[in-house]
PDB file of N, CA and C in Angstrom:
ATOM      1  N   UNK A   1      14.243  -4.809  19.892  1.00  0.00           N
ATOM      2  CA  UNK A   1      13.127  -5.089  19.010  1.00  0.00           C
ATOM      3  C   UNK A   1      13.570  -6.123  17.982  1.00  0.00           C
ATOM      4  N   UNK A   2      12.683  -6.967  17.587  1.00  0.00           N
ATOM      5  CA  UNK A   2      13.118  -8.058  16.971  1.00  0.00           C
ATOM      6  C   UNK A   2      12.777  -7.677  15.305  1.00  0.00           C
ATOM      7  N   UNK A   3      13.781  -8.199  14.677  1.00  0.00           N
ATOM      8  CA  UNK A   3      13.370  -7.973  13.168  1.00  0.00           C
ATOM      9  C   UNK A   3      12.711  -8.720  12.356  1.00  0.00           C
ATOM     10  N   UNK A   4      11.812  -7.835  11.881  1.00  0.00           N
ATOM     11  CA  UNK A   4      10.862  -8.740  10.588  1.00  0.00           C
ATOM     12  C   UNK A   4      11.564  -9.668   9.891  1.00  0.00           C
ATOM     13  N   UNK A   5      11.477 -10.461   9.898  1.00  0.00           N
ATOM     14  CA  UNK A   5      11.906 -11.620   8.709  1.00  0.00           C
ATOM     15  C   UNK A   5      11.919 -11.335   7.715  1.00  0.00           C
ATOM     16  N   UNK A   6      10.651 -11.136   6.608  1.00  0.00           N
ATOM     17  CA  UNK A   6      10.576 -10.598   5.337  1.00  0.00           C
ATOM     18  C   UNK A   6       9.467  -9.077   5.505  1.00  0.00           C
ATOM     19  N   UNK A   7      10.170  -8.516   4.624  1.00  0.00           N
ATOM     20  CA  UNK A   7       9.390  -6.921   4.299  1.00  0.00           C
ATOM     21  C   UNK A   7       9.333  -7.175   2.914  1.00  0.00           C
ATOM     22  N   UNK A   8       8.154  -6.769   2.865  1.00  0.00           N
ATOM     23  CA  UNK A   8       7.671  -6.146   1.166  1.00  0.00           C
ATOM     24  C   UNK A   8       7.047  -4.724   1.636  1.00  0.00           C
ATOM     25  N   UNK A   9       7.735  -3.642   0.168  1.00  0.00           N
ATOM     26  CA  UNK A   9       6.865  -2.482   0.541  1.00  0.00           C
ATOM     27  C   UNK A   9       6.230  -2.007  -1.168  1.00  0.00           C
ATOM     28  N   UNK A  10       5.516  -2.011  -0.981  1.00  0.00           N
ATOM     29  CA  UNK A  10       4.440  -1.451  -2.360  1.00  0.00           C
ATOM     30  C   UNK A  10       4.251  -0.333  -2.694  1.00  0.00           C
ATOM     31  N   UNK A  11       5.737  -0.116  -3.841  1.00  0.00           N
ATOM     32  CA  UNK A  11       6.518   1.389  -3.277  1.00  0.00           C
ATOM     33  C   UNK A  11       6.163   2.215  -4.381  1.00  0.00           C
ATOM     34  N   UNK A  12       6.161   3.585  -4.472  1.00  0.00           N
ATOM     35  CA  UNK A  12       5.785   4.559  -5.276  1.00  0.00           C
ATOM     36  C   UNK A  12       7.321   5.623  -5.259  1.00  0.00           C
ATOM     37  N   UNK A  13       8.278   5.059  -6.202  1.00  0.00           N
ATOM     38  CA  UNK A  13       9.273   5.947  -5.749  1.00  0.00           C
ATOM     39  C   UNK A  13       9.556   7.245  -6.090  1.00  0.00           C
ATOM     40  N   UNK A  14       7.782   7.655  -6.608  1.00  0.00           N
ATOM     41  CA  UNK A  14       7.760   9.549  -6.477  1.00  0.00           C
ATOM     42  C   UNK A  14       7.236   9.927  -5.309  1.00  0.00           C
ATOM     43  N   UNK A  15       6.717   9.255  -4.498  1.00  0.00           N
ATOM     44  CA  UNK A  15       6.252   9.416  -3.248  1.00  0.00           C
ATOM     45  C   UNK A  15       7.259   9.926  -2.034  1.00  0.00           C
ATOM     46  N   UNK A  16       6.958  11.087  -1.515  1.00  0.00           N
ATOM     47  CA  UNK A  16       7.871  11.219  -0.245  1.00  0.00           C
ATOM     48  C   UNK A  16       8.012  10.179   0.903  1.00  0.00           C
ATOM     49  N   UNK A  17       6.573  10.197   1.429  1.00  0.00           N
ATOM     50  CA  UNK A  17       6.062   9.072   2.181  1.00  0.00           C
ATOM     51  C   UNK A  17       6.549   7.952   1.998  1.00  0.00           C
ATOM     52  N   UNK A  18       6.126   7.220   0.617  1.00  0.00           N
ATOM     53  CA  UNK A  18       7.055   5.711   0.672  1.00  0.00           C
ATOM     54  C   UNK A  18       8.318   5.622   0.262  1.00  0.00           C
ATOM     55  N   UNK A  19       9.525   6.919  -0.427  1.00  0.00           N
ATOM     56  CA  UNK A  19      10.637   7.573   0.428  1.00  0.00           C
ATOM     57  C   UNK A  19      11.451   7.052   1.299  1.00  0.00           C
ATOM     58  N   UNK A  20       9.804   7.600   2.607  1.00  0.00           N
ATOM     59  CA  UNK A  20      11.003   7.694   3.595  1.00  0.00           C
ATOM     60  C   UNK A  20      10.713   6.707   4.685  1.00  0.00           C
ATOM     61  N   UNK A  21       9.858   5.790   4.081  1.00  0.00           N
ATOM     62  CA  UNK A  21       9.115   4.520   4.855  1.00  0.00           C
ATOM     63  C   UNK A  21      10.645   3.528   4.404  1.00  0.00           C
ATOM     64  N   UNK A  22      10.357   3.495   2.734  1.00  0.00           N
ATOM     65  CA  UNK A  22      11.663   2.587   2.716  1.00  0.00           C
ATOM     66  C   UNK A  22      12.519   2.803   3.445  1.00  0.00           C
ATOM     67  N   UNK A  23      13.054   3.938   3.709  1.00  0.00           N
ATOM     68  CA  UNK A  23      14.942   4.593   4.150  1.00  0.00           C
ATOM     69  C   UNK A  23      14.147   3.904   5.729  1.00  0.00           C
ATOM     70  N   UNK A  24      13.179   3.678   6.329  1.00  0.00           N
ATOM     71  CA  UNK A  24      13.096   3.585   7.570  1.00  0.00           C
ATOM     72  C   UNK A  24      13.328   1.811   8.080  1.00  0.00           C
ATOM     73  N   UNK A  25      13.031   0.987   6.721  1.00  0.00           N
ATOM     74  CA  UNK A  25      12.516  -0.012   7.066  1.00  0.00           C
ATOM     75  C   UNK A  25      14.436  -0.543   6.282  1.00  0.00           C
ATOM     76  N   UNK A  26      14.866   0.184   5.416  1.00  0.00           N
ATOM     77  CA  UNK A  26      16.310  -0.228   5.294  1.00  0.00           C
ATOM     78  C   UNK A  26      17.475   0.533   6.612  1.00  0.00           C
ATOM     79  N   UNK A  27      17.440   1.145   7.086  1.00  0.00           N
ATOM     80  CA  UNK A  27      17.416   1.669   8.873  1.00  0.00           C
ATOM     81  C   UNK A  27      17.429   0.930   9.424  1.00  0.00           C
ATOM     82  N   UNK A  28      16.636  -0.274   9.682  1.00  0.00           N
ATOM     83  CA  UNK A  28      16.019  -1.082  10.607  1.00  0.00           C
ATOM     84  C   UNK A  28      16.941  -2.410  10.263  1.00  0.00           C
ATOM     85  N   UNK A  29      17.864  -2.637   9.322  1.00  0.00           N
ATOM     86  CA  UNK A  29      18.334  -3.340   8.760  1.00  0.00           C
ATOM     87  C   UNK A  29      17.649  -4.668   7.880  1.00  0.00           C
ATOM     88  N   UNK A  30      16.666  -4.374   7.930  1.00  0.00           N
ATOM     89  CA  UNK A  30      15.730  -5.361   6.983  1.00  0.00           C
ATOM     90  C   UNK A  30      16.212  -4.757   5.151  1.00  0.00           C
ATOM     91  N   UNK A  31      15.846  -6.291   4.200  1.00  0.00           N
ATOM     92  CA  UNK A  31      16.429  -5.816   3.132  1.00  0.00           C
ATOM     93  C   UNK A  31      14.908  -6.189   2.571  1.00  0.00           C
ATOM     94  N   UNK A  32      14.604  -5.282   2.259  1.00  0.00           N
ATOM     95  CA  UNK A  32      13.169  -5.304   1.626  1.00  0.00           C
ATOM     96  C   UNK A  32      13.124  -5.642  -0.046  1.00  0.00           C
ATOM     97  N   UNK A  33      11.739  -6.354  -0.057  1.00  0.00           N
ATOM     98  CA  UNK A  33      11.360  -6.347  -1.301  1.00  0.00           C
ATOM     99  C   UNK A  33      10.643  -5.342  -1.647  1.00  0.00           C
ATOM    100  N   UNK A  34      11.068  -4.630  -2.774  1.00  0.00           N
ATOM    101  CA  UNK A  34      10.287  -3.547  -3.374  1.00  0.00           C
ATOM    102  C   UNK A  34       9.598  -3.853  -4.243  1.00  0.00           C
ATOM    103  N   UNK A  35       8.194  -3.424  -4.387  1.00  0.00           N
ATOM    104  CA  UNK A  35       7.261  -3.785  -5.474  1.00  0.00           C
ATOM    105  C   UNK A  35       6.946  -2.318  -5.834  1.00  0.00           C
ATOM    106  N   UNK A  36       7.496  -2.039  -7.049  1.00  0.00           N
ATOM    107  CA  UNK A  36       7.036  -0.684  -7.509  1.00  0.00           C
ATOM    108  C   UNK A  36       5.848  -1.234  -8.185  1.00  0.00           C
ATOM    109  N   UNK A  37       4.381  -0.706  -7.467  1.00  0.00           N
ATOM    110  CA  UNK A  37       3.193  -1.295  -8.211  1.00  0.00           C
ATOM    111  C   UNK A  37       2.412  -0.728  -9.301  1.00  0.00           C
ATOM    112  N   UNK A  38       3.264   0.970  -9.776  1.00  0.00           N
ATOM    113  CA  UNK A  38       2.848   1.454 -10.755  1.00  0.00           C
ATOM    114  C   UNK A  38       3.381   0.899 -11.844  1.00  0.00           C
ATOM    115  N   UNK A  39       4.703   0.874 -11.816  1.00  0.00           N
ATOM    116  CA  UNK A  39       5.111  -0.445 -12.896  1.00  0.00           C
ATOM    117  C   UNK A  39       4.860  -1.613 -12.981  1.00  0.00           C
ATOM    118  N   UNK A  40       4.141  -2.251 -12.230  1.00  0.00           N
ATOM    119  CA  UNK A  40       3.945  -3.813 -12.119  1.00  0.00           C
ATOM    120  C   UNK A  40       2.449  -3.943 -11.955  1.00  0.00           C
ATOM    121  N   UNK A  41       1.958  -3.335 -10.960  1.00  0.00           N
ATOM    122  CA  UNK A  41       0.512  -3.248 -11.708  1.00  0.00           C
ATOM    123  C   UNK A  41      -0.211  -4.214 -10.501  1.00  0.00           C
ATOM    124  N   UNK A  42      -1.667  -4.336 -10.166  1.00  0.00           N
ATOM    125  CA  UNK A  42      -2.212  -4.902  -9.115  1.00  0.00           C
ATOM    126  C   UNK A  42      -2.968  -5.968  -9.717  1.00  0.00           C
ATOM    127  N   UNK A  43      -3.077  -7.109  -8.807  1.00  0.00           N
ATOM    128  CA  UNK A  43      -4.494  -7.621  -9.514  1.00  0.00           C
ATOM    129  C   UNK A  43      -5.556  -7.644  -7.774  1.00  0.00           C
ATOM    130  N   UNK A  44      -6.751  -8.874  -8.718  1.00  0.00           N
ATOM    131  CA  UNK A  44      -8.199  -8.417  -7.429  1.00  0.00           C
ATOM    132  C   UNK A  44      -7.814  -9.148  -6.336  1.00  0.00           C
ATOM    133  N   UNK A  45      -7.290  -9.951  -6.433  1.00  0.00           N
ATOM    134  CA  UNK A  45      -6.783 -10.965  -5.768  1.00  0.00           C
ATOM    135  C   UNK A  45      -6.201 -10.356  -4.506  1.00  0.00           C
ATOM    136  N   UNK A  46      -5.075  -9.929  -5.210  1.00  0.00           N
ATOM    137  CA  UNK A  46      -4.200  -9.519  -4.478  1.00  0.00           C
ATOM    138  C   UNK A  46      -4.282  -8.168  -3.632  1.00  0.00           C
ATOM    139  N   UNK A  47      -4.940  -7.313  -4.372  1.00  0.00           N
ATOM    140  CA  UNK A  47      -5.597  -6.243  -3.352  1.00  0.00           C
ATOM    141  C   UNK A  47      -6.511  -6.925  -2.016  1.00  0.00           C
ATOM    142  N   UNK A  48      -7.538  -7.585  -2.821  1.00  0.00           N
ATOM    143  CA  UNK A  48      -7.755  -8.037  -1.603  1.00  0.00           C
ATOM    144  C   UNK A  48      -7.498  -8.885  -0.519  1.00  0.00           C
ATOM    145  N   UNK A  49      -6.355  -9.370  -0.384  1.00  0.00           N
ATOM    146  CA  UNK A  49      -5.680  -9.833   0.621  1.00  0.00           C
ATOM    147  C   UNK A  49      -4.766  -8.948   1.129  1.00  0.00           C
ATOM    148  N   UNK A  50      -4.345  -8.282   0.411  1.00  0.00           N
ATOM    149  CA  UNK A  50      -3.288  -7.340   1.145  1.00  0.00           C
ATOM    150  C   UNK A  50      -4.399  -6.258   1.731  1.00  0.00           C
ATOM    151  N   UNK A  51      -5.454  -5.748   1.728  1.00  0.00           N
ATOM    152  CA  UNK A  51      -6.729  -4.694   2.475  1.00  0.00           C
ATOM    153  C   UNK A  51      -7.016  -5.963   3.438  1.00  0.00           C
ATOM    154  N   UNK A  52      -7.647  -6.932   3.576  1.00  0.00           N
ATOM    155  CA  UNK A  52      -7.684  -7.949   4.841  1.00  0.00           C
ATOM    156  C   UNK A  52      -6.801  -8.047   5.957  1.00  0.00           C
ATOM    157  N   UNK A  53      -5.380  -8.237   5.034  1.00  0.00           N
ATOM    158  CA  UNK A  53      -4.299  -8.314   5.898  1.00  0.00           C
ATOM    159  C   UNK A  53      -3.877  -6.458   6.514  1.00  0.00           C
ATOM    160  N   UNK A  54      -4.285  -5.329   6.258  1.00  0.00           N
ATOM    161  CA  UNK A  54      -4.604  -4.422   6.594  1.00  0.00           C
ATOM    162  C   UNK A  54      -5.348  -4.058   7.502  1.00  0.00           C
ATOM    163  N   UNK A  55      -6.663  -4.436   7.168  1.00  0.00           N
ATOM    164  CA  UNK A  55      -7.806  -4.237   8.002  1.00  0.00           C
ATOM    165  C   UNK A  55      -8.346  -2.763   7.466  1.00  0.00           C
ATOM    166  N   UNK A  56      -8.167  -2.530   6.227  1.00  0.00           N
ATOM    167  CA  UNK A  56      -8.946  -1.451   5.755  1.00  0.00           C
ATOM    168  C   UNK A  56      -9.362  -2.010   4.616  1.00  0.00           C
ATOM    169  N   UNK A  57     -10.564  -0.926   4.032  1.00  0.00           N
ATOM    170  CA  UNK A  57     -11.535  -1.488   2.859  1.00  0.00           C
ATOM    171  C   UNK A  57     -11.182  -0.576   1.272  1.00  0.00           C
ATOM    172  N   UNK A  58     -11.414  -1.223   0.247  1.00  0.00           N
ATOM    173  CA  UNK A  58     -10.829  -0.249  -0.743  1.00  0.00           C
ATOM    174  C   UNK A  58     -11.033   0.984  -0.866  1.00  0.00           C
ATOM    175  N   UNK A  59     -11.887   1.470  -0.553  1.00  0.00           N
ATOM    176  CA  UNK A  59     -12.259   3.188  -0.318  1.00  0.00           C
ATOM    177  C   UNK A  59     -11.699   3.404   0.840  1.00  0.00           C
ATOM    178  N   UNK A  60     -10.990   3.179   1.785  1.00  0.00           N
ATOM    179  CA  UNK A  60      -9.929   3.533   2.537  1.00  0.00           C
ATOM    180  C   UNK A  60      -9.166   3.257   2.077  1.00  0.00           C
ATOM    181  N   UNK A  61      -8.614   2.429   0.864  1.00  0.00           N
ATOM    182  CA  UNK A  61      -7.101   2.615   0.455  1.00  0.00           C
ATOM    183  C   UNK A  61      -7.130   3.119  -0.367  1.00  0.00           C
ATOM    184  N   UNK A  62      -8.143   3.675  -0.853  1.00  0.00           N
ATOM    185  CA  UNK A  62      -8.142   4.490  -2.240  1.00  0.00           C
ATOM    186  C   UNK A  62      -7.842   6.411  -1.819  1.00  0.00           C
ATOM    187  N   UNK A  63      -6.499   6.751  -2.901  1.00  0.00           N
ATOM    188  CA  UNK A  63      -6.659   7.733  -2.936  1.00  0.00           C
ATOM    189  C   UNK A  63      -7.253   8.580  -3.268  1.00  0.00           C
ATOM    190  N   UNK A  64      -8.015   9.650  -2.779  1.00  0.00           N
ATOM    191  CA  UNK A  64      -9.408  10.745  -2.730  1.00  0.00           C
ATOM    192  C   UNK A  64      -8.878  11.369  -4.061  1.00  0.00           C
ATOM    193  N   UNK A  65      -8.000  12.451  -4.529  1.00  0.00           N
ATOM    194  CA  UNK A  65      -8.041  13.237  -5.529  1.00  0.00           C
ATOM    195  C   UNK A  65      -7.912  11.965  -7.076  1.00  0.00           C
ATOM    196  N   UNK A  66      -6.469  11.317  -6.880  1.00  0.00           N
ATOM    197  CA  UNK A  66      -6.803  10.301  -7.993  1.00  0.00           C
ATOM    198  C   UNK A  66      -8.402   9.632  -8.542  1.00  0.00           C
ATOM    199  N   UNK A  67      -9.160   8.999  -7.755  1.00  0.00           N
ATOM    200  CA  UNK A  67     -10.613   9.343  -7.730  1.00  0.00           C
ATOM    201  C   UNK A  67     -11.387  10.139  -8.452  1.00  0.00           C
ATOM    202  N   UNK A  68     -10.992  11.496  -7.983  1.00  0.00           N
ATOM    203  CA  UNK A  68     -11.594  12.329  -8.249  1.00  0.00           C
ATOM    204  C   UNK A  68     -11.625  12.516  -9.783  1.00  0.00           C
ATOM    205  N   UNK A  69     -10.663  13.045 -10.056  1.00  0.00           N
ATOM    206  CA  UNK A  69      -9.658  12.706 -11.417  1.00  0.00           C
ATOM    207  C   UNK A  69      -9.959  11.549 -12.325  1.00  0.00           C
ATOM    208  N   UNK A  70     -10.286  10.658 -11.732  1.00  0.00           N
ATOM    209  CA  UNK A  70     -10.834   9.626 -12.436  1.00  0.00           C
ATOM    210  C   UNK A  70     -12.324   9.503 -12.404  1.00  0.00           C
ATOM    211  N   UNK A  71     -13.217  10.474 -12.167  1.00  0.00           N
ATOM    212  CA  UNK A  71     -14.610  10.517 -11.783  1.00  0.00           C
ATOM    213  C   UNK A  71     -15.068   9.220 -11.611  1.00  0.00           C
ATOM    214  N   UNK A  72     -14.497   8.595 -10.069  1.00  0.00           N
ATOM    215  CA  UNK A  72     -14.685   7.277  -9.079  1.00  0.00           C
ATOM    216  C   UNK A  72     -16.154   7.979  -8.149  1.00  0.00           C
ATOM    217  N   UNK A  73     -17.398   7.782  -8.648  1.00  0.00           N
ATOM    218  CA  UNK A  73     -18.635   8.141  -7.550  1.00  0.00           C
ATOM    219  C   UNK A  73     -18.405   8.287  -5.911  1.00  0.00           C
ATOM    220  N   UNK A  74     -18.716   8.539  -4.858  1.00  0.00           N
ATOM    221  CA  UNK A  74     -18.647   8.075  -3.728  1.00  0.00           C
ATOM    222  C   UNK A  74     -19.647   7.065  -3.267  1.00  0.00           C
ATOM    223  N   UNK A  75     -20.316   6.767  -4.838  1.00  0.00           N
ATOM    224  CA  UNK A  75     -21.253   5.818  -4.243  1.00  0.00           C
ATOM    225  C   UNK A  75     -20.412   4.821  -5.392  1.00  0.00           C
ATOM    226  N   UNK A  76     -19.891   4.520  -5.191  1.00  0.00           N
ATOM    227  CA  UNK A  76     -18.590   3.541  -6.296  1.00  0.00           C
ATOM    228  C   UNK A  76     -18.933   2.244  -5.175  1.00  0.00           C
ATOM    229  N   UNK A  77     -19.046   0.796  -5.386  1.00  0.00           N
ATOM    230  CA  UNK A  77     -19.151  -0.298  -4.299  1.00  0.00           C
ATOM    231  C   UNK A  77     -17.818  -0.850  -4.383  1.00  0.00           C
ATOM    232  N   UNK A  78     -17.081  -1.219  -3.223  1.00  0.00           N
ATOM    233  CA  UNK A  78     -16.185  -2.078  -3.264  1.00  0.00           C
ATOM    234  C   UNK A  78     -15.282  -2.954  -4.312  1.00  0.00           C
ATOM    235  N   UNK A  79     -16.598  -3.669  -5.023  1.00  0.00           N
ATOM    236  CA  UNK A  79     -15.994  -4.832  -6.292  1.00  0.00           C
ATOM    237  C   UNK A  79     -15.698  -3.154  -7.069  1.00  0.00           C
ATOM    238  N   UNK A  80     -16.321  -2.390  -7.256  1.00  0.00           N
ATOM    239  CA  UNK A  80     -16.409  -1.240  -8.648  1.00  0.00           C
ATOM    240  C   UNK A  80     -14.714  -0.401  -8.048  1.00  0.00           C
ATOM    241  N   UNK A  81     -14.450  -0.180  -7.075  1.00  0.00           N
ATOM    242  CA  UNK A  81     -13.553   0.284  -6.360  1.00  0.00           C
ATOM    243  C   UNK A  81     -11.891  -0.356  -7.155  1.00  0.00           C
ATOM    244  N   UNK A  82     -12.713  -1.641  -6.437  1.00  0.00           N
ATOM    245  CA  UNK A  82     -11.418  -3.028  -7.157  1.00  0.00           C
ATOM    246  C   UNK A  82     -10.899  -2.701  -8.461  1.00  0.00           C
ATOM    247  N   UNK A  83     -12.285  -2.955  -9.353  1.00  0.00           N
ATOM    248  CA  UNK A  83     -11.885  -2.985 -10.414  1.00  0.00           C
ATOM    249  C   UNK A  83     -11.180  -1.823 -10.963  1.00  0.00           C
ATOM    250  N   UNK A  84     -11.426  -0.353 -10.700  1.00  0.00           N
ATOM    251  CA  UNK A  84     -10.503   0.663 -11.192  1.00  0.00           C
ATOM    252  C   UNK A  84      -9.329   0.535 -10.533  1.00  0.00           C
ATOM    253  N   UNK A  85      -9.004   0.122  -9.065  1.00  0.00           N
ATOM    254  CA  UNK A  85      -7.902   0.152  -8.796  1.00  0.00           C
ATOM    255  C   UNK A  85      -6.549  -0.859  -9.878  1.00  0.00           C
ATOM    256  N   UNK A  86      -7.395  -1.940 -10.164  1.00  0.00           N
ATOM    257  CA  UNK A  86      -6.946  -2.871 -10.670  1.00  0.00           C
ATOM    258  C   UNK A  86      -6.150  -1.899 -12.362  1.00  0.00           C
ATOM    259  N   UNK A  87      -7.372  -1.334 -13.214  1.00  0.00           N
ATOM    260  CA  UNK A  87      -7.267  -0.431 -14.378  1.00  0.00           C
ATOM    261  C   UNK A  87      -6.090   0.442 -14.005  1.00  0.00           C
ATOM    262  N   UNK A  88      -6.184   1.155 -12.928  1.00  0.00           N
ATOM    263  CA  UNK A  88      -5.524   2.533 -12.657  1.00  0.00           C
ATOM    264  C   UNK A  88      -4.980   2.433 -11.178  1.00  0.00           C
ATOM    265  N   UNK A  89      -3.537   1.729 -11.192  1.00  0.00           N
ATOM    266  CA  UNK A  89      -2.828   1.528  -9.678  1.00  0.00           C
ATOM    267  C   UNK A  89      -2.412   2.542  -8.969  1.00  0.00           C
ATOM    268  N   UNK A  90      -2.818   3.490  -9.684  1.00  0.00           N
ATOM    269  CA  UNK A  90      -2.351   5.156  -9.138  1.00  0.00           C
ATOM    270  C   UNK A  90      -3.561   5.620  -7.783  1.00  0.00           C
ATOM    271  N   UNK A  91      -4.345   4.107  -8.037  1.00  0.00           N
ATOM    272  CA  UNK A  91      -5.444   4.991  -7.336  1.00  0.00           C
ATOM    273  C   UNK A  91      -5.223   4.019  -6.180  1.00  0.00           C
ATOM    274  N   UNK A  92      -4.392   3.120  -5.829  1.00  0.00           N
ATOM    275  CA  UNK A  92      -3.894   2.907  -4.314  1.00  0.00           C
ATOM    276  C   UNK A  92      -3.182   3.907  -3.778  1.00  0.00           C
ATOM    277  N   UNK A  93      -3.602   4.047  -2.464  1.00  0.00           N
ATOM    278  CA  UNK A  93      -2.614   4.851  -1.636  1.00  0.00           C
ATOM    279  C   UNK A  93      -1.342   3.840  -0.973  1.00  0.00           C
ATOM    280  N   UNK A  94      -0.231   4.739  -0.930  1.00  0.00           N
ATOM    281  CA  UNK A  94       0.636   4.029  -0.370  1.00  0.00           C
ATOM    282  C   UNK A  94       1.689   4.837   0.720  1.00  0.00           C
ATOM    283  N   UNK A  95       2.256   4.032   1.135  1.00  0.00           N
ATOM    284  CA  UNK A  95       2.767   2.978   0.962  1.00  0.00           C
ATOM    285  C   UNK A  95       2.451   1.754   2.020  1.00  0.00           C
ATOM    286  N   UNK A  96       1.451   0.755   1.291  1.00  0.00           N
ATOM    287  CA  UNK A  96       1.427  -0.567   1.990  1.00  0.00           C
ATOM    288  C   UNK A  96       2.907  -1.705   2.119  1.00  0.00           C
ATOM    289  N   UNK A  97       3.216  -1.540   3.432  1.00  0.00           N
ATOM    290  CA  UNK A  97       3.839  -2.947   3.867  1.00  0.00           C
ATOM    291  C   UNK A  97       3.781  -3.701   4.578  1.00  0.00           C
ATOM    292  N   UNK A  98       4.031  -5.647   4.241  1.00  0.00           N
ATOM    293  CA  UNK A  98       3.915  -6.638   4.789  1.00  0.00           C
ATOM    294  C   UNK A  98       4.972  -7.069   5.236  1.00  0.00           C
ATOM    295  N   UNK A  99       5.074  -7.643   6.316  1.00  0.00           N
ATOM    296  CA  UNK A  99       5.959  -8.106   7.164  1.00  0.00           C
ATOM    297  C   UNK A  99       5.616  -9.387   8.186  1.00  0.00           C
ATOM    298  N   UNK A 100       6.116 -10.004   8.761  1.00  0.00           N
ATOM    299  CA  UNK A 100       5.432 -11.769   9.277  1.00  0.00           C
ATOM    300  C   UNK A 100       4.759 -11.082  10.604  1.00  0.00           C
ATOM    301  N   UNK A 101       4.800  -9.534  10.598  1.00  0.00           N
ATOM    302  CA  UNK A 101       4.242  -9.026  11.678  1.00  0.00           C
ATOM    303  C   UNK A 101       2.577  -8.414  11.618  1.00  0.00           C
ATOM    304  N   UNK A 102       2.142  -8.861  10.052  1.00  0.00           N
ATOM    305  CA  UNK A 102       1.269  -8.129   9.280  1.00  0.00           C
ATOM    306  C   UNK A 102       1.136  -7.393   8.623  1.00  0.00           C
ATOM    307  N   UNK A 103       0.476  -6.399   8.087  1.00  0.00           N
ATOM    308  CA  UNK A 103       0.289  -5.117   7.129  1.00  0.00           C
ATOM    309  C   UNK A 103      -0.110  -4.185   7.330  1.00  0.00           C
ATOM    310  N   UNK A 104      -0.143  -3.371   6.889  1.00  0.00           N
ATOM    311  CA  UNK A 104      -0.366  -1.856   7.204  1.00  0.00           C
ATOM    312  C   UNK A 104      -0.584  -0.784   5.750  1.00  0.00           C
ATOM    313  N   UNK A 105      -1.197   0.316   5.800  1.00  0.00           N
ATOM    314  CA  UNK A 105      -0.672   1.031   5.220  1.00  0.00           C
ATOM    315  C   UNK A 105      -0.147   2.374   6.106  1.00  0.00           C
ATOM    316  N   UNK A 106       1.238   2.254   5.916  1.00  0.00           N
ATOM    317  CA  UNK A 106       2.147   3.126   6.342  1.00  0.00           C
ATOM    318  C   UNK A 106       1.693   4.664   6.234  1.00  0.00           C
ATOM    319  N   UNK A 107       0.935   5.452   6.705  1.00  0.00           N
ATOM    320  CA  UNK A 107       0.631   6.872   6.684  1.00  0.00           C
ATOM    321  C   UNK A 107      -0.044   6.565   8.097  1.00  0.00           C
ATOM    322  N   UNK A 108       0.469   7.558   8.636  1.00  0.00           N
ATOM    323  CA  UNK A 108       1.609   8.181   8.636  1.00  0.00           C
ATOM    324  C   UNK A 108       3.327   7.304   8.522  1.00  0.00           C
ATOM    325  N   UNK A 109       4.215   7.348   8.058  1.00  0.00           N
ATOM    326  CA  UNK A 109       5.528   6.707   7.963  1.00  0.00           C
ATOM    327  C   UNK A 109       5.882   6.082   8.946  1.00  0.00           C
ATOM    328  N   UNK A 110       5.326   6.992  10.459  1.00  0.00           N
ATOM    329  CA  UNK A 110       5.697   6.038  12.051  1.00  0.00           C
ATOM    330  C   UNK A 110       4.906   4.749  11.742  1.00  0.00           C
ATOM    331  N   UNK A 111       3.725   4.147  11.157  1.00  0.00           N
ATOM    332  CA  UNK A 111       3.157   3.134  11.045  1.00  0.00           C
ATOM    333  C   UNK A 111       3.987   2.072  11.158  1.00  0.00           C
ATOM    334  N   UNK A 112       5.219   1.723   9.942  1.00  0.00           N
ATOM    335  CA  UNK A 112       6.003   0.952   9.747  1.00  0.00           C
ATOM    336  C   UNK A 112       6.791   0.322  11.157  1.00  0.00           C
ATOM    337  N   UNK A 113       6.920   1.367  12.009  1.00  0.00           N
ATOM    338  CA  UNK A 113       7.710   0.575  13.540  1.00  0.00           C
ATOM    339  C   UNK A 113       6.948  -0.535  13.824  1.00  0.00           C
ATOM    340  N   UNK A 114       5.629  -0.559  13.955  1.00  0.00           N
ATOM    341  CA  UNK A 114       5.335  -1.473  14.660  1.00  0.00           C
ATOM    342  C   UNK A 114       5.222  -2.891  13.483  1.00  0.00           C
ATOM    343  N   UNK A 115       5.737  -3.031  12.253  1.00  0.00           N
ATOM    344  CA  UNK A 115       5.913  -4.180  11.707  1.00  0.00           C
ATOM    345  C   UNK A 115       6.975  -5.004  11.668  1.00  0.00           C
ATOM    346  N   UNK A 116       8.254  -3.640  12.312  1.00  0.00           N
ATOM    347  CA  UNK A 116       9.668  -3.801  12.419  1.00  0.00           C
ATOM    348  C   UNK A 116       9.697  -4.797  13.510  1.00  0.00           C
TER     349      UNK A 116
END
């Protein structure tokens, strides 16, 4: 299997999941860029290219209880989605990573092979 060139992973390092996505994708011998995005923070931009380059929509990358917690409607639209994600980065799910193989968000953790 051939190795990704560059990895970025959009990491949550209280997360089990993006954990053990990293330990999988440093495994693989790739040296990843880590973007801890609770410390660094999202913009609109950039969510939305990284959900394109996904192929999911912000209420699929949005985590359900954070949401909740944040009384996010289910009738919340997309741009309205954005914008709290943007306020409150807790409310991406993760762990999204890019690779010259594309993006993903990694859940389940096997996701990540096929970017390797």
């Amino acid at each position: 299997m051939a190795k990704a060139k560059s990895v970025t992973i959009y990491h949550n390092p209280k997360c089990t999941t993006s954990c053990n996505v990293l330990a999988m994708i440093e495994e693989s011998g790739a040296k990843p860029n880590v973007v801890e995005y609770l410390k660094e923070g999202w913009t609109k931009p950039q969510l939305k290219t990284l959900f394109a380059a996904a192929g999911v929509t912000p209420r699929e990358a949005m985590r359900k209880k954070a949401a909740e917690d944040l009384g996010i409607s289910d009738k919340a639209t997309s741009a309205q989605i954005l914008d709290a994600m943007v306020e409150n980065p807790v409310l991406v799910e993760r762990p999204f990573v890019e690779t010259n193989k594309g993006a993903r968000l990694c859940r389940p953790k096997e996701t990540v092979r096929e970017l390797l």
